[in-house]
C-alpha atoms as a PDB file:
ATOM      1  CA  UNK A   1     -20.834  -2.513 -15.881  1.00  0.00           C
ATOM      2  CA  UNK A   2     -23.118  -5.065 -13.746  1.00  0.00           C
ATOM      3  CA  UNK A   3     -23.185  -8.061 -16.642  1.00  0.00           C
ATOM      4  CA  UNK A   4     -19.515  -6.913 -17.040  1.00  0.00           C
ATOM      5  CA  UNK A   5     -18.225  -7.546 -13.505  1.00  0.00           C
ATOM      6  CA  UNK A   6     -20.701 -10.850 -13.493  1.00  0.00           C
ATOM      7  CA  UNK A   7     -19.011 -12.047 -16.323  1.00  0.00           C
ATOM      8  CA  UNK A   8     -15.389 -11.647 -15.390  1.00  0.00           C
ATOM      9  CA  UNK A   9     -16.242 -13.531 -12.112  1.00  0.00           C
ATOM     10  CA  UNK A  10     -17.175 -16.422 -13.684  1.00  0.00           C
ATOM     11  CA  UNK A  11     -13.942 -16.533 -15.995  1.00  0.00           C
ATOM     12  CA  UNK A  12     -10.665 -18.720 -14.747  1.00  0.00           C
ATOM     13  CA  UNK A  13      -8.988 -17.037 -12.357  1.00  0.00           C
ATOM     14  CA  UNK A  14      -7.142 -19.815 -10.880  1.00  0.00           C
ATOM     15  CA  UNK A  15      -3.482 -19.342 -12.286  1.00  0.00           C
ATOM     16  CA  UNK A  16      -3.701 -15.546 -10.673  1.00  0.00           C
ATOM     17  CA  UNK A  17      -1.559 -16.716  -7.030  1.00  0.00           C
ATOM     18  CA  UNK A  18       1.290 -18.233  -9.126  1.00  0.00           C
ATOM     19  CA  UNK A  19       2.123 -15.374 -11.240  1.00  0.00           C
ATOM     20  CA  UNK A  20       1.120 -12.679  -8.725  1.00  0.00           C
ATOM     21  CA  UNK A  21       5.031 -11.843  -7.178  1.00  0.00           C
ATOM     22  CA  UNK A  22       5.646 -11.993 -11.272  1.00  0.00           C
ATOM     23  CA  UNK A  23       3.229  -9.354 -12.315  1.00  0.00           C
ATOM     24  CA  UNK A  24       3.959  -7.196  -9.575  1.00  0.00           C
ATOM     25  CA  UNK A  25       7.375  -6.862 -10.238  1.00  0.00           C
ATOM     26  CA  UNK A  26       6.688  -6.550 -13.832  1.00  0.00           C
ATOM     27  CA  UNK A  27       4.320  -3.991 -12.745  1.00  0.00           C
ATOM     28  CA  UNK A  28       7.115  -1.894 -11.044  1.00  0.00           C
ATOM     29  CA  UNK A  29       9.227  -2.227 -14.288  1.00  0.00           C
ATOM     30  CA  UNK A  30       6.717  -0.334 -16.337  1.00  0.00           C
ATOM     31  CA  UNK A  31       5.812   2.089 -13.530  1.00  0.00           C
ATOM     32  CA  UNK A  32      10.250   2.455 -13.132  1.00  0.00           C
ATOM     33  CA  UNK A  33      10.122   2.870 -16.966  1.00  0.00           C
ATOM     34  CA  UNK A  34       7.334   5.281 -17.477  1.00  0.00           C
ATOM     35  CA  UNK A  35       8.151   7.708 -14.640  1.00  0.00           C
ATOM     36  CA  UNK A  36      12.052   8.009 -15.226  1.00  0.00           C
ATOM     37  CA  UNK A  37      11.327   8.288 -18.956  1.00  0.00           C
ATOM     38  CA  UNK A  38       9.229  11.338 -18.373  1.00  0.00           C
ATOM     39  CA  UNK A  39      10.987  13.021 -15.906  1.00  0.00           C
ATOM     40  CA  UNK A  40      14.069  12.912 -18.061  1.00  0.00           C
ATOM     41  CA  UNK A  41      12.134  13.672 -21.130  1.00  0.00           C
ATOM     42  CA  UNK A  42      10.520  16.464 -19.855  1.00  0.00           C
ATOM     43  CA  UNK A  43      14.420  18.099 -18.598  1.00  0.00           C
ATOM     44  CA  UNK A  44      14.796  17.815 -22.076  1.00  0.00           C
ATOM     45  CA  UNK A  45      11.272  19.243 -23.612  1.00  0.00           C
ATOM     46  CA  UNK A  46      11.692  22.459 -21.802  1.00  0.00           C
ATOM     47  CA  UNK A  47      15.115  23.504 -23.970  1.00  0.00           C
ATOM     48  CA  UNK A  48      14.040  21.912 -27.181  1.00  0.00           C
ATOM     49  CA  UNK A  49      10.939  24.097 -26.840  1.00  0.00           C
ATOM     50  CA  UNK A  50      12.618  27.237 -25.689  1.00  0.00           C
ATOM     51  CA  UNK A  51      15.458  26.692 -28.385  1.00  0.00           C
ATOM     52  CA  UNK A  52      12.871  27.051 -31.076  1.00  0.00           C
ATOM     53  CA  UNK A  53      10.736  29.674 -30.038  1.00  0.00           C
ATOM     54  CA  UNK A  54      14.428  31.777 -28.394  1.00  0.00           C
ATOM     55  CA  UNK A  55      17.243  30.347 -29.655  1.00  0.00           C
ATOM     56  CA  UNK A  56      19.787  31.153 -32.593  1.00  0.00           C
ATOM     57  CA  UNK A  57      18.795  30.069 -36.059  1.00  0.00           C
ATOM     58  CA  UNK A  58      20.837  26.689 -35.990  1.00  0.00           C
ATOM     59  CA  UNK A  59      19.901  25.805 -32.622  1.00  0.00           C
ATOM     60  CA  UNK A  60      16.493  26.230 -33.181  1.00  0.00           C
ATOM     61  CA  UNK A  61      16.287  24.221 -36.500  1.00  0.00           C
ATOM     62  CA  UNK A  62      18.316  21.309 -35.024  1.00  0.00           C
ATOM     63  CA  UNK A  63      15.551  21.447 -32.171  1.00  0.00           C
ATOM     64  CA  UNK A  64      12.894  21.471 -34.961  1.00  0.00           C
ATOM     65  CA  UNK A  65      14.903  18.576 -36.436  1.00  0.00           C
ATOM     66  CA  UNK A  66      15.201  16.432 -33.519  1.00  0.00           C
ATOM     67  CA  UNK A  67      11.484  16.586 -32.685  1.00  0.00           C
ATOM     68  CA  UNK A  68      10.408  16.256 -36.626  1.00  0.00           C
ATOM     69  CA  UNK A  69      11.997  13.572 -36.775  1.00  0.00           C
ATOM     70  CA  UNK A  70      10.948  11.974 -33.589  1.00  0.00           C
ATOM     71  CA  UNK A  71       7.380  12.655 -34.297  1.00  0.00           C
ATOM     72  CA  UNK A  72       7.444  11.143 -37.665  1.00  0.00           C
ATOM     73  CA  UNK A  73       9.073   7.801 -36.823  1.00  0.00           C
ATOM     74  CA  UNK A  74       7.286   5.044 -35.130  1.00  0.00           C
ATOM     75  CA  UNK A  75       8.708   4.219 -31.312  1.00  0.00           C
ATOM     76  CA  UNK A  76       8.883   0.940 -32.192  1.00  0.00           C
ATOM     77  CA  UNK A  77      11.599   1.241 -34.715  1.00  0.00           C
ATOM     78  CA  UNK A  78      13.495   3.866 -32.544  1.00  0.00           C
ATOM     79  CA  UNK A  79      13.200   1.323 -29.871  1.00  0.00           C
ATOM     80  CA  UNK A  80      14.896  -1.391 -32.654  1.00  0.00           C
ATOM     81  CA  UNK A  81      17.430   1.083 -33.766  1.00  0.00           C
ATOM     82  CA  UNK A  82      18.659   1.810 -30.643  1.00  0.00           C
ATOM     83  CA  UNK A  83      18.478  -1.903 -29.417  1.00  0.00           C
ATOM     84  CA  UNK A  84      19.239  -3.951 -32.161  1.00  0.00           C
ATOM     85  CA  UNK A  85      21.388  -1.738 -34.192  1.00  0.00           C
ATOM     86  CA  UNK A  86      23.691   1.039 -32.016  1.00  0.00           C
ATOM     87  CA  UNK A  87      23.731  -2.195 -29.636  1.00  0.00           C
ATOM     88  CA  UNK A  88      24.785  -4.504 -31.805  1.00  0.00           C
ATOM     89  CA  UNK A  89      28.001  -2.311 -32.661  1.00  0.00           C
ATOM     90  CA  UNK A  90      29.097  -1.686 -28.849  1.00  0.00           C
ATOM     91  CA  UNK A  91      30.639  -5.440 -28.063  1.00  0.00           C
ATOM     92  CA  UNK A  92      32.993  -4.164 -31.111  1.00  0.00           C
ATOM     93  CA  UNK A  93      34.477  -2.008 -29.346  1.00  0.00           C
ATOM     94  CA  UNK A  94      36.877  -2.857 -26.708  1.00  0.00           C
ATOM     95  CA  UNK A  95      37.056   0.188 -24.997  1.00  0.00           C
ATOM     96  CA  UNK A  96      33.261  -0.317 -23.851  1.00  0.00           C
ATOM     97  CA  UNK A  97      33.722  -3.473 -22.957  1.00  0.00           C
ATOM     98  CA  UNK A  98      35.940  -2.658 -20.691  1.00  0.00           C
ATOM     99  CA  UNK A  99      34.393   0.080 -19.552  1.00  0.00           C
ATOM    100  CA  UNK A 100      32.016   0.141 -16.035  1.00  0.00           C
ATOM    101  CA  UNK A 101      29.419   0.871 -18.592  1.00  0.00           C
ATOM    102  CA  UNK A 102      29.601  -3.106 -19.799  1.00  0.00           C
ATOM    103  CA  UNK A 103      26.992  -4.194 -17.942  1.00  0.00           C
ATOM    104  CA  UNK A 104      24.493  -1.879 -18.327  1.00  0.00           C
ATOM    105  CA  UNK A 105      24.838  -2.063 -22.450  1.00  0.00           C
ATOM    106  CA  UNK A 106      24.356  -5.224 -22.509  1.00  0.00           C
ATOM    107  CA  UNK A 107      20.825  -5.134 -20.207  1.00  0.00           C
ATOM    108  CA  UNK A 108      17.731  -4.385 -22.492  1.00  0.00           C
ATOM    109  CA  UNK A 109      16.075  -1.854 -19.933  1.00  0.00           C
ATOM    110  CA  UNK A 110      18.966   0.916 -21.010  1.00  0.00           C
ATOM    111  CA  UNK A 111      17.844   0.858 -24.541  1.00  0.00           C
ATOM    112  CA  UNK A 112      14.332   1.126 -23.825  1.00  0.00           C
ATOM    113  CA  UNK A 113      14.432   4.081 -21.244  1.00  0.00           C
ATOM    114  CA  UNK A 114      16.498   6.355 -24.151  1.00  0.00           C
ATOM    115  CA  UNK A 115      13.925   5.841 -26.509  1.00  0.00           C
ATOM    116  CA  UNK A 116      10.896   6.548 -24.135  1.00  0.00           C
ATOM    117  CA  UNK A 117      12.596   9.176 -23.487  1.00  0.00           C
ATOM    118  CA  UNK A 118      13.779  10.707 -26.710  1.00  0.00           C
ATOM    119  CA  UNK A 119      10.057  10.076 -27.527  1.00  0.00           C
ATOM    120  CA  UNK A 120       8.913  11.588 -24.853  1.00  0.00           C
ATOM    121  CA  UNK A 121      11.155  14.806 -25.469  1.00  0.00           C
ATOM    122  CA  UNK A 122      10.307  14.933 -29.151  1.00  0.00           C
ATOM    123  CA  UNK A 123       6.094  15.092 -28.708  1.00  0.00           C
ATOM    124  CA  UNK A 124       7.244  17.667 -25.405  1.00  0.00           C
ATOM    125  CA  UNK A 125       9.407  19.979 -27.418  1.00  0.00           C
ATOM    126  CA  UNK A 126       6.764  20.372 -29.971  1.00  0.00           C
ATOM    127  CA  UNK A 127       4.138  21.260 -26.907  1.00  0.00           C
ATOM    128  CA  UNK A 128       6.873  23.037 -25.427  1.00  0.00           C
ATOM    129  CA  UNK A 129       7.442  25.685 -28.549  1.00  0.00           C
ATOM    130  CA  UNK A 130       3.435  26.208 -28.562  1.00  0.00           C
ATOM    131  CA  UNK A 131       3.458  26.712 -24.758  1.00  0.00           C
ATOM    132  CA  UNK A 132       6.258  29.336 -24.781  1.00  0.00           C
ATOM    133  CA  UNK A 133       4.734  30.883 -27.550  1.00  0.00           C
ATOM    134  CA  UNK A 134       1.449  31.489 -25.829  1.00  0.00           C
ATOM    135  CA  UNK A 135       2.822  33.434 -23.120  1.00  0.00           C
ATOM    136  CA  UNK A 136       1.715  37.123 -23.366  1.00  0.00           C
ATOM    137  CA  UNK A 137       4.595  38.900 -24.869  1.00  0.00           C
ATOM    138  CA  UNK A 138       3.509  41.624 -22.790  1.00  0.00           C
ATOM    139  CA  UNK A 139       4.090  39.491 -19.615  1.00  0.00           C
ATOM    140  CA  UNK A 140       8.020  39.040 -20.726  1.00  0.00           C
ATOM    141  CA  UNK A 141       8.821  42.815 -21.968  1.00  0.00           C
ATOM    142  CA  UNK A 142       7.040  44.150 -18.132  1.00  0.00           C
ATOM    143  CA  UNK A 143       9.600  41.594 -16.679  1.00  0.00           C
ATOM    144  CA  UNK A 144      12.246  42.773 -18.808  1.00  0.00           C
ATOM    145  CA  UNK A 145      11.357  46.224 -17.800  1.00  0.00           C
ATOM    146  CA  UNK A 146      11.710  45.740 -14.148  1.00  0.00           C
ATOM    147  CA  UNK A 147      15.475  45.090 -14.293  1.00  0.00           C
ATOM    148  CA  UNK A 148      14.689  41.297 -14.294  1.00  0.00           C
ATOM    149  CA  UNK A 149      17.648  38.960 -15.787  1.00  0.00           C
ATOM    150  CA  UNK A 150      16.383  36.696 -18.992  1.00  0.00           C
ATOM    151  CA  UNK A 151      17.269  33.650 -16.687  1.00  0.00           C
ATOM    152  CA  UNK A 152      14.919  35.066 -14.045  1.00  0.00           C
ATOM    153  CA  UNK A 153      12.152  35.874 -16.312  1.00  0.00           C
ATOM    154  CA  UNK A 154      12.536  32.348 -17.705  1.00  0.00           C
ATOM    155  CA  UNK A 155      12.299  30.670 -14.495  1.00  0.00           C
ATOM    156  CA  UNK A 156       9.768  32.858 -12.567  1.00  0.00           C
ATOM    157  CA  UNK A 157       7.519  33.780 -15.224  1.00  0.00           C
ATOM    158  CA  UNK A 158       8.117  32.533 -18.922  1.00  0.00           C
ATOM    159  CA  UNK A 159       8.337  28.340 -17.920  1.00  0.00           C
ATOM    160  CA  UNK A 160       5.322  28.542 -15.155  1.00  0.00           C
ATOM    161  CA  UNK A 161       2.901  30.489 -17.705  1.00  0.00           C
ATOM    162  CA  UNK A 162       4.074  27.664 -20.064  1.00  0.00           C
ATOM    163  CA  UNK A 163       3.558  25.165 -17.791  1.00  0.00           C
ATOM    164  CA  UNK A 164      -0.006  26.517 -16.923  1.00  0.00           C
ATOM    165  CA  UNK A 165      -0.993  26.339 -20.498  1.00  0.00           C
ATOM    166  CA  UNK A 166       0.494  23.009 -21.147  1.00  0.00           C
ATOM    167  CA  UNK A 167      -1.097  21.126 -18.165  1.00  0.00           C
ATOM    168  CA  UNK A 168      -4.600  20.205 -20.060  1.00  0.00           C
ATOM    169  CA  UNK A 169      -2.580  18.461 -23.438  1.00  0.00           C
ATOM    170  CA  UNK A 170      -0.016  16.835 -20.656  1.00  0.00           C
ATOM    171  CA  UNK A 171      -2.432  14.791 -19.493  1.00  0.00           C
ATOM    172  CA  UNK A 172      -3.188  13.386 -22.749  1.00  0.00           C
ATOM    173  CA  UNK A 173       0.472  13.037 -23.818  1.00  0.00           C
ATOM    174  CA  UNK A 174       1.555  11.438 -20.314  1.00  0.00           C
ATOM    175  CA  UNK A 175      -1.680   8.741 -21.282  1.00  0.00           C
ATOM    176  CA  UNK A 176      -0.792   7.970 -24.607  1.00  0.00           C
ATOM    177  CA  UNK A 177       3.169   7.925 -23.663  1.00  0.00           C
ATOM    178  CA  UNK A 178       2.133   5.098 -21.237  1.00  0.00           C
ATOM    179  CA  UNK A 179       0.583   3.077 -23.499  1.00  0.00           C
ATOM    180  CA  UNK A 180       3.311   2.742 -25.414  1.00  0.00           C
ATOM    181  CA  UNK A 181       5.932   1.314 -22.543  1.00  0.00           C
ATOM    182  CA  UNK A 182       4.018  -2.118 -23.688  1.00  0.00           C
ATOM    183  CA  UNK A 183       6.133  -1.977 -26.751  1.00  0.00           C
ATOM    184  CA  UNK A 184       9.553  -2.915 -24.932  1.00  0.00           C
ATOM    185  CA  UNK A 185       8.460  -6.299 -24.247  1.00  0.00           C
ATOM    186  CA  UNK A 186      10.149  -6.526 -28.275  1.00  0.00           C
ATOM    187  CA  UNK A 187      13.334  -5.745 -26.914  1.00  0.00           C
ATOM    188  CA  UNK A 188      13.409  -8.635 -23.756  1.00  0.00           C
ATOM    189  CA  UNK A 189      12.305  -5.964 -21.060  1.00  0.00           C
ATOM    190  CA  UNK A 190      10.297  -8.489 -18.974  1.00  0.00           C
ATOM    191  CA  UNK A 191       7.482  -5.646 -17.975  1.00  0.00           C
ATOM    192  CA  UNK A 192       3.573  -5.978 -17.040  1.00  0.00           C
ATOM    193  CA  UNK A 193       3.352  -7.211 -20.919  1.00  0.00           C
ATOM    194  CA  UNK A 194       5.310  -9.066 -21.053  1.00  0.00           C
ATOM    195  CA  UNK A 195       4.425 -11.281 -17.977  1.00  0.00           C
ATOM    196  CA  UNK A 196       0.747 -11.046 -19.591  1.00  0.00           C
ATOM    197  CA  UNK A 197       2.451 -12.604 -22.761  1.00  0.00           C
ATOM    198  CA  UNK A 198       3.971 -15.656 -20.643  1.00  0.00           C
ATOM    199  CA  UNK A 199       0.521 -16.666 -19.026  1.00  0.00           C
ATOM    200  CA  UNK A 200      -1.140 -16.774 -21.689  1.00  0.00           C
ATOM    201  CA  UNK A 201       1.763 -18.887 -23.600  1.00  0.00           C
ATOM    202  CA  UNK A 202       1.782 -21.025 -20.182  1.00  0.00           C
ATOM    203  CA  UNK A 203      -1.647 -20.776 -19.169  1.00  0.00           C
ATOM    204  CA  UNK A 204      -3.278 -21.143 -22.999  1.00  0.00           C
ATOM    205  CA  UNK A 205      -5.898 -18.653 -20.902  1.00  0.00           C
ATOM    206  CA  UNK A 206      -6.432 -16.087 -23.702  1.00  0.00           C
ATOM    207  CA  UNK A 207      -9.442 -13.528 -22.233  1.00  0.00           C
ATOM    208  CA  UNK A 208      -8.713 -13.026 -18.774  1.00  0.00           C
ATOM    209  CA  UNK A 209      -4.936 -12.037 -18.359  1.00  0.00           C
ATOM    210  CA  UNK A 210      -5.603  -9.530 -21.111  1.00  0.00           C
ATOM    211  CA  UNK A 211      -8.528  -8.552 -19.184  1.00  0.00           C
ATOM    212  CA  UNK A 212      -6.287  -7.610 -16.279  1.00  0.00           C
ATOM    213  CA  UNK A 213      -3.905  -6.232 -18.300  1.00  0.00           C
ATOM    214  CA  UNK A 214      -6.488  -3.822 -19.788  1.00  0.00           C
ATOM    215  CA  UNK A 215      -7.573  -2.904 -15.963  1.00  0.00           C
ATOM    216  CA  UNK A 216      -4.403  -2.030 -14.534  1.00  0.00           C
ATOM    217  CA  UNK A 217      -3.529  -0.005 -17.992  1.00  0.00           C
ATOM    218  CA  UNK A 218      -6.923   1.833 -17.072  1.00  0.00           C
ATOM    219  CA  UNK A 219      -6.176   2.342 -13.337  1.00  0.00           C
ATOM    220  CA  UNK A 220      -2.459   3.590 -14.433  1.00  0.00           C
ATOM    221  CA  UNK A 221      -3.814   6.517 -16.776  1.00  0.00           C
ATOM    222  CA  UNK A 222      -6.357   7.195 -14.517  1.00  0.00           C
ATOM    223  CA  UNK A 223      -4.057   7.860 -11.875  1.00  0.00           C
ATOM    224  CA  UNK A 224      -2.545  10.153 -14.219  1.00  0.00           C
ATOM    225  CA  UNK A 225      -5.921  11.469 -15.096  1.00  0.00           C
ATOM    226  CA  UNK A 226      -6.797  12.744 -11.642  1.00  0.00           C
ATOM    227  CA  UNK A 227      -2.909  13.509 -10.393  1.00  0.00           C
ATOM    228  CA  UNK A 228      -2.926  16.314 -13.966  1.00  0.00           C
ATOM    229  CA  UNK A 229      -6.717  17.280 -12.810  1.00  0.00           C
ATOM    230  CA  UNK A 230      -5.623  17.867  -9.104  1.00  0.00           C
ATOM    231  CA  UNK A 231      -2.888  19.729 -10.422  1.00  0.00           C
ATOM    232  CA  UNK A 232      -4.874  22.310 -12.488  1.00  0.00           C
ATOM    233  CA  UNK A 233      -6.780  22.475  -9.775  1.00  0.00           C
ATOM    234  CA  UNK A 234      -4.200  23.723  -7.051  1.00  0.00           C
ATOM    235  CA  UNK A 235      -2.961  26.104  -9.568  1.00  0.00           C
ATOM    236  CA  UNK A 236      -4.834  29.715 -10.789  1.00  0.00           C
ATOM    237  CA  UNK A 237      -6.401  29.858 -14.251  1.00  0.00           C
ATOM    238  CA  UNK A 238      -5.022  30.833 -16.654  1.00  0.00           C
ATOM    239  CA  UNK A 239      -5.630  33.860 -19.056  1.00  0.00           C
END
């Protein structure tokens, strides 16, 4: 760590005060993108996984569906699907274009927070149906046995158990979902990437931009790291 630190203060750091307002609004692009994609992905984990594990027969195979095939594509071409092909069809319709909704369609960001976010929601659900399945079933029938509503026993007892036993992959599904927010720099979302991109086309300085790009990617998921272990920390452990 020693030679390591020595050696990045001897590299070119000069072009850092120019592009610094750049980055951190970049910065707070990926940080927008990342959290909203999440917590919307999440809202929608939590009833793909209960639909499979709960939920009639159709409802629970479309559910399977969904997050098959989410799982089995690359983001990257959901990201170009959405982007460059359901995009490319909206100015052919007038009723969009007239619609308050214009000027959002025709903004990048949009495109990239639905697929995060359907990507997000299809690794979730899968988590989600392995989580709800781990509950004790004797947990659910005592519930049931008290008089307790299904909705009640979901929300007081069936969804925090999951939760609990979900907490430890989170952490490595919240990492690995950050790491790929890079990947919308292919669809014109100017993000911390993307800026990184630009200096080094402006710059022709190769090592060290990447090398701060690779640092604040490493302080990002280990804020994640320690906000999942403080987490599991405040809450009991489970069975």
């Amino acid at each position: 760590m020693a030679a390591f630190a020595a050696a990045a203060l001897n590299m070119d750091w000069s072009w850092l005060p120019k592009y610094q307002g750049q980055m951190i609004d970049a910065l707070g692009v990926t940080v927008a993108l990342f959290t909203t994609s999440v917590l919307a992905g999440a809202l929608l984990a939590v009833p793909l996984g209960l639909a499979q594990v709960a939920g009639p027969w159709p409802l629970a195979w479309l559910a399977r569906g969904f997050c098959t095939v989410i799982r089995g594509t690359p983001i990257l071409l959901q990201m170009w699907l959405l982007y460059y092909g359901l995009g490319s069809l909206f100015p052919y319709m007038p009723e969009l274009r007239q619609s308050p909704l214009w000027p959002y369609l025709i903004e990048a960001w949009p495109y990239a927070f639905v697929a995060l976010t359907l990507s997000f929601a299809g690794y979730e659900g899968e988590v989600m149906r392995g989580a709800f399945r781990g509950v004790p079933r004797g947990e659910l029938e005592a519930a049931h046995s008290m008089g307790m509503t299904p909705f009640t026993i979901l929300r007081r007892i069936w969804l925090p158990r999951a939760i609990q036993r979900v907490l430890p992959t989170l952490g490595g599904e919240l990492i690995l979902h950050l790491k790929a927010t890079p990947l919308v720099a292919t669809i014109a979302v100017i993000d911390i990437y993307a800026i990184i991109a630009r200096i080094r086309q402006e710059t022709f300085i190769t090592y060290e931009p990447l090398l701060l790009l690779a640092f604040i990617y490493t302080l990002l998921a280990g804020s994640i790291a320690l906000g999942i272990w403080l987490l599991e920390k405040r809450l009991p452990a489970r069975e």
